[in-house]
PDB file of N, CA and C in Angstrom:
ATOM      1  N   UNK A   1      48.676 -52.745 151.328  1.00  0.00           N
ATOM      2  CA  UNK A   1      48.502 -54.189 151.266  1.00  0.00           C
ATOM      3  C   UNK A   1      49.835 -54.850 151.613  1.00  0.00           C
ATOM      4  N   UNK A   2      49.774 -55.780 152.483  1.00  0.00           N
ATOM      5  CA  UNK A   2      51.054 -56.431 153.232  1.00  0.00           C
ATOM      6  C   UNK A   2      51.675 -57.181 152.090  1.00  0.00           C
ATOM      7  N   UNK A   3      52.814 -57.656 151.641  1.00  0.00           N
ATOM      8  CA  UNK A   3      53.885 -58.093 150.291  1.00  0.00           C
ATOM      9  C   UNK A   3      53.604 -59.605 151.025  1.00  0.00           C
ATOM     10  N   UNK A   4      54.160 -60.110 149.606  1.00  0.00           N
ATOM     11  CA  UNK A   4      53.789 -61.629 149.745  1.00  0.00           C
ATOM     12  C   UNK A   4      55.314 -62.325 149.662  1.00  0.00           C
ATOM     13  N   UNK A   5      55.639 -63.189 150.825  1.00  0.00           N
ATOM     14  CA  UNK A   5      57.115 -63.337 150.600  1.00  0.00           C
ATOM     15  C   UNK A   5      57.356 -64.221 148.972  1.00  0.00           C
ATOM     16  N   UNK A   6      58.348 -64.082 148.840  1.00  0.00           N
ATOM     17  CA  UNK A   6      58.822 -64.991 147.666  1.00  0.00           C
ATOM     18  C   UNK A   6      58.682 -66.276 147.710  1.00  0.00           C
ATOM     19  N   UNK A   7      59.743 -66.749 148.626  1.00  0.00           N
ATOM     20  CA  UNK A   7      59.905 -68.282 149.110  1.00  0.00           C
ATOM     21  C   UNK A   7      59.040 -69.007 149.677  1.00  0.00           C
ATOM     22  N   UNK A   8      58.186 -69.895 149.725  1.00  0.00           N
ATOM     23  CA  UNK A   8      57.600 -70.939 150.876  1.00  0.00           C
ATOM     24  C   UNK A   8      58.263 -71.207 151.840  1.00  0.00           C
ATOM     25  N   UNK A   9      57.909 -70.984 153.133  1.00  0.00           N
ATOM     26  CA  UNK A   9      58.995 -71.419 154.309  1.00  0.00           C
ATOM     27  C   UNK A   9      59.046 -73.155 154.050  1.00  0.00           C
ATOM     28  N   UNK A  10      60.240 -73.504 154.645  1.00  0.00           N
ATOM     29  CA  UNK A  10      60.234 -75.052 154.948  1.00  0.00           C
ATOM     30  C   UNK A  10      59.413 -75.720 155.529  1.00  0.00           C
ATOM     31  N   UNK A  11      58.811 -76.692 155.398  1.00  0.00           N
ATOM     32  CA  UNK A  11      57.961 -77.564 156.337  1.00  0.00           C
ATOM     33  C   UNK A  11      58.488 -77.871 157.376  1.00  0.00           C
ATOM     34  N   UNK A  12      58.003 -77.660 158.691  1.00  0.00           N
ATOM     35  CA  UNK A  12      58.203 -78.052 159.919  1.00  0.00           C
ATOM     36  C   UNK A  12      56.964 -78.643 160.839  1.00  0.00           C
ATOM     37  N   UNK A  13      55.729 -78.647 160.595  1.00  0.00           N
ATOM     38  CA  UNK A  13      54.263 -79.080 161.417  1.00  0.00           C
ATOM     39  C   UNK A  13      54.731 -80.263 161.477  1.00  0.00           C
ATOM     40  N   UNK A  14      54.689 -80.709 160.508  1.00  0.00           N
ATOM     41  CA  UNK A  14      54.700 -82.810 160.217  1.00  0.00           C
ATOM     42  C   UNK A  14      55.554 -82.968 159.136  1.00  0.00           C
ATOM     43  N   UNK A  15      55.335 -84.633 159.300  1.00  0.00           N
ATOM     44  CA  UNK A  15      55.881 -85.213 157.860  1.00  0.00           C
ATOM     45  C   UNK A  15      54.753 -85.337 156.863  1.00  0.00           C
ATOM     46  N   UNK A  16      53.205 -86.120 157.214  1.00  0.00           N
ATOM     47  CA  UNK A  16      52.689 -86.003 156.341  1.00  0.00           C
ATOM     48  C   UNK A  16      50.952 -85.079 156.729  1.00  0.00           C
ATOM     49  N   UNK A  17      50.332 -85.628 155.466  1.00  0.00           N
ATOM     50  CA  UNK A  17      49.164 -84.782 155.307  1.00  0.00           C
ATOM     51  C   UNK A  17      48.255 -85.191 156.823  1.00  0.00           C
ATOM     52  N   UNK A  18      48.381 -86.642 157.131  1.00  0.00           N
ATOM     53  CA  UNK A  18      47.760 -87.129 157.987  1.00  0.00           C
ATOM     54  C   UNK A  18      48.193 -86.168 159.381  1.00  0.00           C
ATOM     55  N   UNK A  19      49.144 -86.363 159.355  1.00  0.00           N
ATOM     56  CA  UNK A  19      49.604 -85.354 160.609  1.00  0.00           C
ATOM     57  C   UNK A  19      49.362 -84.127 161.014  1.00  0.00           C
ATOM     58  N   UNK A  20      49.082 -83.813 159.717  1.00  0.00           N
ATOM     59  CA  UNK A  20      49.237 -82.296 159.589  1.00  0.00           C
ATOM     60  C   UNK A  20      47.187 -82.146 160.014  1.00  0.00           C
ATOM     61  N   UNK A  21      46.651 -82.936 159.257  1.00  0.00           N
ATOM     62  CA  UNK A  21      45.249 -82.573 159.257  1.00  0.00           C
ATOM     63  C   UNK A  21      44.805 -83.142 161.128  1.00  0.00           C
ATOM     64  N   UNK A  22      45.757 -83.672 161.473  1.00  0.00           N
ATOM     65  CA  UNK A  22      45.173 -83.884 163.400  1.00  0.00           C
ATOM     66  C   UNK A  22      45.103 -82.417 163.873  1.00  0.00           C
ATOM     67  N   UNK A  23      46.069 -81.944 163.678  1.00  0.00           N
ATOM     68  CA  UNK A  23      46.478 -80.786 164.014  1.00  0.00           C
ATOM     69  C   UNK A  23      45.624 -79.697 163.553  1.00  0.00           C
ATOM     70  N   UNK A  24      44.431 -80.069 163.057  1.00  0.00           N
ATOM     71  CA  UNK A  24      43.110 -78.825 162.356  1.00  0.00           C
ATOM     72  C   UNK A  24      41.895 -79.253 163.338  1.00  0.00           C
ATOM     73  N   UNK A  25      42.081 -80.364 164.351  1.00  0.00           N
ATOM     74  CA  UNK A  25      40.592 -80.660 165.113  1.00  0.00           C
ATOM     75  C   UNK A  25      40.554 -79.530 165.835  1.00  0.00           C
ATOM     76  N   UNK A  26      39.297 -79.581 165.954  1.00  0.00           N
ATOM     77  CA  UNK A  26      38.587 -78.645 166.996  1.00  0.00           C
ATOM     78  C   UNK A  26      37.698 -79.199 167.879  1.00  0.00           C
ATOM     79  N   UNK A  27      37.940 -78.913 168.616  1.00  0.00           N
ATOM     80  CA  UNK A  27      36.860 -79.967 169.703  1.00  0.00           C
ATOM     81  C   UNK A  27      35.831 -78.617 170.460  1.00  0.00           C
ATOM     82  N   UNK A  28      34.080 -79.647 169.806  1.00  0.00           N
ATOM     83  CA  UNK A  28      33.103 -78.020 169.990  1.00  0.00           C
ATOM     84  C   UNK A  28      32.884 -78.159 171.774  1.00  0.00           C
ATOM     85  N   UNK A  29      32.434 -77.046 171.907  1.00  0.00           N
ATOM     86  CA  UNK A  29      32.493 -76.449 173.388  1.00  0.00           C
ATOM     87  C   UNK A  29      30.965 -76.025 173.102  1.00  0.00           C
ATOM     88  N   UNK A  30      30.482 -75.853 174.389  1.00  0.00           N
ATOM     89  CA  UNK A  30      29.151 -75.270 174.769  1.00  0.00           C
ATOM     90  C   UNK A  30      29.556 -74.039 175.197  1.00  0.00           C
ATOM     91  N   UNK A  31      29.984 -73.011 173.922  1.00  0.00           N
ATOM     92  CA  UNK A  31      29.825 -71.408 174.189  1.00  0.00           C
ATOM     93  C   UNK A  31      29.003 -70.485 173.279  1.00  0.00           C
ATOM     94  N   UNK A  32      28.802 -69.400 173.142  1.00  0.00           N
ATOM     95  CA  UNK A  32      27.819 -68.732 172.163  1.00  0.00           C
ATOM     96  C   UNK A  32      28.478 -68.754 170.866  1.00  0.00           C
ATOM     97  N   UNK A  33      27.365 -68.433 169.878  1.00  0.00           N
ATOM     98  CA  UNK A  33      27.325 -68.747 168.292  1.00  0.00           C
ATOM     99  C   UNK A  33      28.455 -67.540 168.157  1.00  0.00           C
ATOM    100  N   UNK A  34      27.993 -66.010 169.278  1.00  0.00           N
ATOM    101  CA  UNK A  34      29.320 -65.072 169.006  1.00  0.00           C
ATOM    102  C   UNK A  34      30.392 -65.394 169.209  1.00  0.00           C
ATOM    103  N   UNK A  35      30.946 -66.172 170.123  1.00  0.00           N
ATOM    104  CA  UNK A  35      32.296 -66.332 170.152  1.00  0.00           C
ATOM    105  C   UNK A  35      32.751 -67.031 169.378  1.00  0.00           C
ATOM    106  N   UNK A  36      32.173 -68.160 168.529  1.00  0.00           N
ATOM    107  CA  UNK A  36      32.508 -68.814 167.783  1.00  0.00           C
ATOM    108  C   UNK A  36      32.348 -68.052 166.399  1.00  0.00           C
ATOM    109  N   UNK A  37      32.018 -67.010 166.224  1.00  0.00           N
ATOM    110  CA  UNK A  37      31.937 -66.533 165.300  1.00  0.00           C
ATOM    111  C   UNK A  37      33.222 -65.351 165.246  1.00  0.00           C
ATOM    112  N   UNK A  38      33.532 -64.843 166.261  1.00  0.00           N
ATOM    113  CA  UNK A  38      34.747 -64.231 166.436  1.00  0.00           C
ATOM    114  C   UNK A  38      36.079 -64.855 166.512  1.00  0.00           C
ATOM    115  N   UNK A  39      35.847 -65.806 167.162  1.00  0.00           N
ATOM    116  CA  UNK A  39      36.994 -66.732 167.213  1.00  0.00           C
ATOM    117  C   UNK A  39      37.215 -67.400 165.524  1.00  0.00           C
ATOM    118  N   UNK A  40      36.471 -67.416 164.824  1.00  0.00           N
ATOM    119  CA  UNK A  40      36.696 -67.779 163.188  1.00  0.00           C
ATOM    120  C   UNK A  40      37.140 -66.649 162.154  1.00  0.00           C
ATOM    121  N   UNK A  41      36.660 -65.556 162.720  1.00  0.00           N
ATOM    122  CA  UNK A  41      37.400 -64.293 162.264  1.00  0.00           C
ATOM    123  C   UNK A  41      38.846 -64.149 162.594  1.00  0.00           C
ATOM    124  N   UNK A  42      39.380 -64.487 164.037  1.00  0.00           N
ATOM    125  CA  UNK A  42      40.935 -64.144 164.504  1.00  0.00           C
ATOM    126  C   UNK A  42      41.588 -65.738 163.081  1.00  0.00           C
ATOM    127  N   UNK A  43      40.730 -66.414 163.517  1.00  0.00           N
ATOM    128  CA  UNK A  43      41.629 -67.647 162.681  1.00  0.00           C
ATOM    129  C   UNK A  43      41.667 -67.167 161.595  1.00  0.00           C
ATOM    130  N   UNK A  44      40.697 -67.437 160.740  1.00  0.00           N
ATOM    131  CA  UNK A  44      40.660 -66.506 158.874  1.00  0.00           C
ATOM    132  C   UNK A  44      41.612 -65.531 158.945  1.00  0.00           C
ATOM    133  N   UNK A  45      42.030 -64.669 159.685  1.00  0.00           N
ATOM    134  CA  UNK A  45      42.897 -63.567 159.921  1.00  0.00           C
ATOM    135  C   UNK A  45      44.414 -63.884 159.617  1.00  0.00           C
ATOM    136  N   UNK A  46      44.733 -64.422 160.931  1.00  0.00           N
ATOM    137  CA  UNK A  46      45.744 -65.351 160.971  1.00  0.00           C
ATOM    138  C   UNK A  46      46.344 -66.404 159.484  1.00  0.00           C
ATOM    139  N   UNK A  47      45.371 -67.150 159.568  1.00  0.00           N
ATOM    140  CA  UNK A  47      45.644 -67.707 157.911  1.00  0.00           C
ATOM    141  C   UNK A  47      45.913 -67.177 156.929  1.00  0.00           C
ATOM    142  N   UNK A  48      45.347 -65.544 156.728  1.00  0.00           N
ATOM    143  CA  UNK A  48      45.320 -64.941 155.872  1.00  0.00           C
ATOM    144  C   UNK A  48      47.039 -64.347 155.603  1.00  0.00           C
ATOM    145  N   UNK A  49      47.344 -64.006 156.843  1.00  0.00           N
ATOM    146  CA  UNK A  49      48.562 -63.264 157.360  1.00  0.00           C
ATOM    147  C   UNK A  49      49.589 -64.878 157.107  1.00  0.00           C
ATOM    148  N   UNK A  50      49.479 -66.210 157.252  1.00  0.00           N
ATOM    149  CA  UNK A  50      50.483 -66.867 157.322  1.00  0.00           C
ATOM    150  C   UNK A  50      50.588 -67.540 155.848  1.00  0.00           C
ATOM    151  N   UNK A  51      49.708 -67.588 155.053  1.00  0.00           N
ATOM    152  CA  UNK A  51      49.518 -67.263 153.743  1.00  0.00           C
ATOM    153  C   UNK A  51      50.627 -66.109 152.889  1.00  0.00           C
ATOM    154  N   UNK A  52      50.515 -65.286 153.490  1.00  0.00           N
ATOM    155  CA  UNK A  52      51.331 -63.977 152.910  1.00  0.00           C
ATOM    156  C   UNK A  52      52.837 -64.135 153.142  1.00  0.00           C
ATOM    157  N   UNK A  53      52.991 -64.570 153.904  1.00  0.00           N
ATOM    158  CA  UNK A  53      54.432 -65.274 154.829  1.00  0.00           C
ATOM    159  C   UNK A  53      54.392 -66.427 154.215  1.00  0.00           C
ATOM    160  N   UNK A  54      53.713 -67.178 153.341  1.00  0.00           N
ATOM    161  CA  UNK A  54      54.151 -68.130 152.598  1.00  0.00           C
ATOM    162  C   UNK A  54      54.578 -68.992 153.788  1.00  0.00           C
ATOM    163  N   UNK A  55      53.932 -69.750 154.411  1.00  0.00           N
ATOM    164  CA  UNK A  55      53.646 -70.195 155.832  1.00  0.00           C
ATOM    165  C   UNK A  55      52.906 -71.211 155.306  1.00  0.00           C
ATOM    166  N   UNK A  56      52.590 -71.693 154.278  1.00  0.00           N
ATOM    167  CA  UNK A  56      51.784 -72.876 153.426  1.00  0.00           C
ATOM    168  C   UNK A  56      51.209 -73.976 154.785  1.00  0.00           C
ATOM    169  N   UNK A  57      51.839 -74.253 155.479  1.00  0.00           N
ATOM    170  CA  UNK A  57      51.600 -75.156 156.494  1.00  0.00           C
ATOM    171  C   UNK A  57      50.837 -75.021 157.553  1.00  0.00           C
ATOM    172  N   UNK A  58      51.040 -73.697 158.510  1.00  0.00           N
ATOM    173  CA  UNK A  58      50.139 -73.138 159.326  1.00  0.00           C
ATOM    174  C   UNK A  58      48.797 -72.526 158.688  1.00  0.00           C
ATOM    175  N   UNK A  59      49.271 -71.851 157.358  1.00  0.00           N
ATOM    176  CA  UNK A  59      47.913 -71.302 156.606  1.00  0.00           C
ATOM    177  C   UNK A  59      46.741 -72.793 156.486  1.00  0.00           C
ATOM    178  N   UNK A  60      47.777 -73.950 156.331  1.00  0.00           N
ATOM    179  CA  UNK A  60      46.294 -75.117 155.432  1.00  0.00           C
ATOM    180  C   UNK A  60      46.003 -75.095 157.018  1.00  0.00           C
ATOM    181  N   UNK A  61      47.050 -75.662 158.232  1.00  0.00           N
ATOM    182  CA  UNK A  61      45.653 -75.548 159.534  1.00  0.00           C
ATOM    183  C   UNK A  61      44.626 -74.309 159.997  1.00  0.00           C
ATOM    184  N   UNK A  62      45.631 -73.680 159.698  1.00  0.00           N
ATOM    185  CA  UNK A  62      44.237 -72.441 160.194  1.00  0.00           C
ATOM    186  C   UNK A  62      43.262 -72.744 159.161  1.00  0.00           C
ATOM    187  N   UNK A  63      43.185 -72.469 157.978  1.00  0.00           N
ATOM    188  CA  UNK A  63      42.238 -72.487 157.397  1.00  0.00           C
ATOM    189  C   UNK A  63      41.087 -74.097 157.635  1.00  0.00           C
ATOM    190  N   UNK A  64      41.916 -74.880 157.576  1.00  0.00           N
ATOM    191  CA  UNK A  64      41.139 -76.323 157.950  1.00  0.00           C
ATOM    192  C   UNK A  64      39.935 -76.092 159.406  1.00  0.00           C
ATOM    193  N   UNK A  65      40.572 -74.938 160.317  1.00  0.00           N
ATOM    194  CA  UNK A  65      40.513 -75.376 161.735  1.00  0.00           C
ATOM    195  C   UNK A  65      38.884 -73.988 161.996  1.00  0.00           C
ATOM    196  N   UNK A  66      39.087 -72.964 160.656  1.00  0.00           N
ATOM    197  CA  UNK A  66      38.110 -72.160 160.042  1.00  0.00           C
ATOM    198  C   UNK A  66      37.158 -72.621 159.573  1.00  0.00           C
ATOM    199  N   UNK A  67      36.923 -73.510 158.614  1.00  0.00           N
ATOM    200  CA  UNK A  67      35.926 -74.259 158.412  1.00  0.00           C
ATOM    201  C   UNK A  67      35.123 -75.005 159.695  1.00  0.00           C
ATOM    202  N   UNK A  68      36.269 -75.709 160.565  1.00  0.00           N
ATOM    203  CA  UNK A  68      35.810 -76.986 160.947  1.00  0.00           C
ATOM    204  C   UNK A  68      34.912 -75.956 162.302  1.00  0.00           C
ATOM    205  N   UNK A  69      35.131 -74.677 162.658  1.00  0.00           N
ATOM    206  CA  UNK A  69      34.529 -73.747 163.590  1.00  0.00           C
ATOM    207  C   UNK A  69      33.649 -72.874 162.652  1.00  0.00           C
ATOM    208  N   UNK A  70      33.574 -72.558 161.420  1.00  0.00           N
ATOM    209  CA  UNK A  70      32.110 -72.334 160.196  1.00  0.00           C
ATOM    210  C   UNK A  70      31.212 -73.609 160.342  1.00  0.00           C
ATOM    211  N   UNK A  71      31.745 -74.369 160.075  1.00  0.00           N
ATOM    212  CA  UNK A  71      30.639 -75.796 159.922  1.00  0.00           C
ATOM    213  C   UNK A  71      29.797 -75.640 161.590  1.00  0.00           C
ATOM    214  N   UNK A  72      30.754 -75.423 162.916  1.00  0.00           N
ATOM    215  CA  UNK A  72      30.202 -75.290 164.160  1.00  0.00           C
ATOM    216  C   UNK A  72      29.012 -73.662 164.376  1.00  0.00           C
ATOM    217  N   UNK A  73      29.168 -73.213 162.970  1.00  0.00           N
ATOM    218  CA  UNK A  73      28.109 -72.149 163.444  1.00  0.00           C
ATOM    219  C   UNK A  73      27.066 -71.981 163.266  1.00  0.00           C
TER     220      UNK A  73
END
């Protein structure tokens, strides 16, 4: 099981929440339910991994940007 850093990295995405949540759109496409279903797996992944890295910032978009491509399935 991959170690969980100590520290929270610094914020660097934005200044605020507003900013930060533009940065989770997804804009839907006319492709199959599979790719969108794979493509939500690499993200969940990713989040999972920037989470662990204490990456607090990239983890809330990925995860935001996971839903907002779950809700598209």
């Amino acid at each position: 099981m991959p170690a969980v850093a100590s520290v929270p990295k610094e914020l660097y995405l934005s200044s605020s929440l507003k900013d930060l949540n533009k940065k989770t759109e997804v804009k839907p496409e006319k492709i199959s339910t599979k790719s969108y279903v794979h493509s939500a797996l690499k993200i969940f992944k990713t989040a999972e991994e920037c989470r662990l890295d204490r990456d607090e910032e990239r983890a809330y978009v990925l995860y935001m940007k996971y839903v907002t491509v779950y809700n598209l399935i």
